[in-house]
C-alpha atoms as a PDB file:
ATOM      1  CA  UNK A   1       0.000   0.000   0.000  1.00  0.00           C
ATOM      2  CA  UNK A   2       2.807   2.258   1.202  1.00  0.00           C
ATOM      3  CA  UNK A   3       4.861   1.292  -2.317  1.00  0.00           C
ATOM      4  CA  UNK A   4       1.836   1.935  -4.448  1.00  0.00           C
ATOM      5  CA  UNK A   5       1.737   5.659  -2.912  1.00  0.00           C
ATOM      6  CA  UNK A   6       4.989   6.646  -2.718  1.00  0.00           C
ATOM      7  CA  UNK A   7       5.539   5.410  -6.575  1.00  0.00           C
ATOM      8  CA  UNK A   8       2.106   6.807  -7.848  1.00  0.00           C
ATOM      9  CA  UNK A   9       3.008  10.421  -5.967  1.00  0.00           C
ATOM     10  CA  UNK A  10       5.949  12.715  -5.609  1.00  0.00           C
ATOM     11  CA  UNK A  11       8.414  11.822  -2.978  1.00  0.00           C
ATOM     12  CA  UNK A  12       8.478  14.878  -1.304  1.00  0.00           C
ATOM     13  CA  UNK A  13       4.627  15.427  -1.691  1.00  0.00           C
ATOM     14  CA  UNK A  14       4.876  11.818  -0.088  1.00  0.00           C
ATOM     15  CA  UNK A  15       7.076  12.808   2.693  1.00  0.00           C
ATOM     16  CA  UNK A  16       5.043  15.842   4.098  1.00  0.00           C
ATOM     17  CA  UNK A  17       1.627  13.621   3.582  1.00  0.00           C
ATOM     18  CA  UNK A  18       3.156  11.503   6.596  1.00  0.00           C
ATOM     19  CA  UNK A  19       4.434  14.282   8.557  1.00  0.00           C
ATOM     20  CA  UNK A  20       0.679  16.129   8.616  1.00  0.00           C
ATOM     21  CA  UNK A  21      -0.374  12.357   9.344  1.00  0.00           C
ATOM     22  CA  UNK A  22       1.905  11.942  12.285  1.00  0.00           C
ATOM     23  CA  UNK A  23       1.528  15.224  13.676  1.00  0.00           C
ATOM     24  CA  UNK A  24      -2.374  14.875  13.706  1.00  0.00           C
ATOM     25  CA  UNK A  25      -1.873  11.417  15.377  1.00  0.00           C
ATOM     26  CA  UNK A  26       0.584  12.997  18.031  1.00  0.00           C
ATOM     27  CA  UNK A  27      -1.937  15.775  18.366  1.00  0.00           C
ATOM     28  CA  UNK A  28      -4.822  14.043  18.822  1.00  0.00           C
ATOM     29  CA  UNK A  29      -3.167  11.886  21.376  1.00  0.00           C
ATOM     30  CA  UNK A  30      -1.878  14.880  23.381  1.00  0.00           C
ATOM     31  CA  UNK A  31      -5.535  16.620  23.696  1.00  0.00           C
ATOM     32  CA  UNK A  32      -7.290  12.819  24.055  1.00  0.00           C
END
């Protein structure tokens, strides 16, 4: 799943996807 993105999109478009994913995830966790 993870290959199929990262070929099909940019890899720095890739890259900051997951960042904004893991910084809602930390963020949500914090004010949970």
């Amino acid at each position: 799943m993870y290959a199929r993105e990262y070929r099909s999109t940019r890899p720095h478009k890739a890259i900051f996807f997951h960042l904004s994913c893991l910084t809602l995830i930390c963020s949500a966790q914090v004010y949970a």
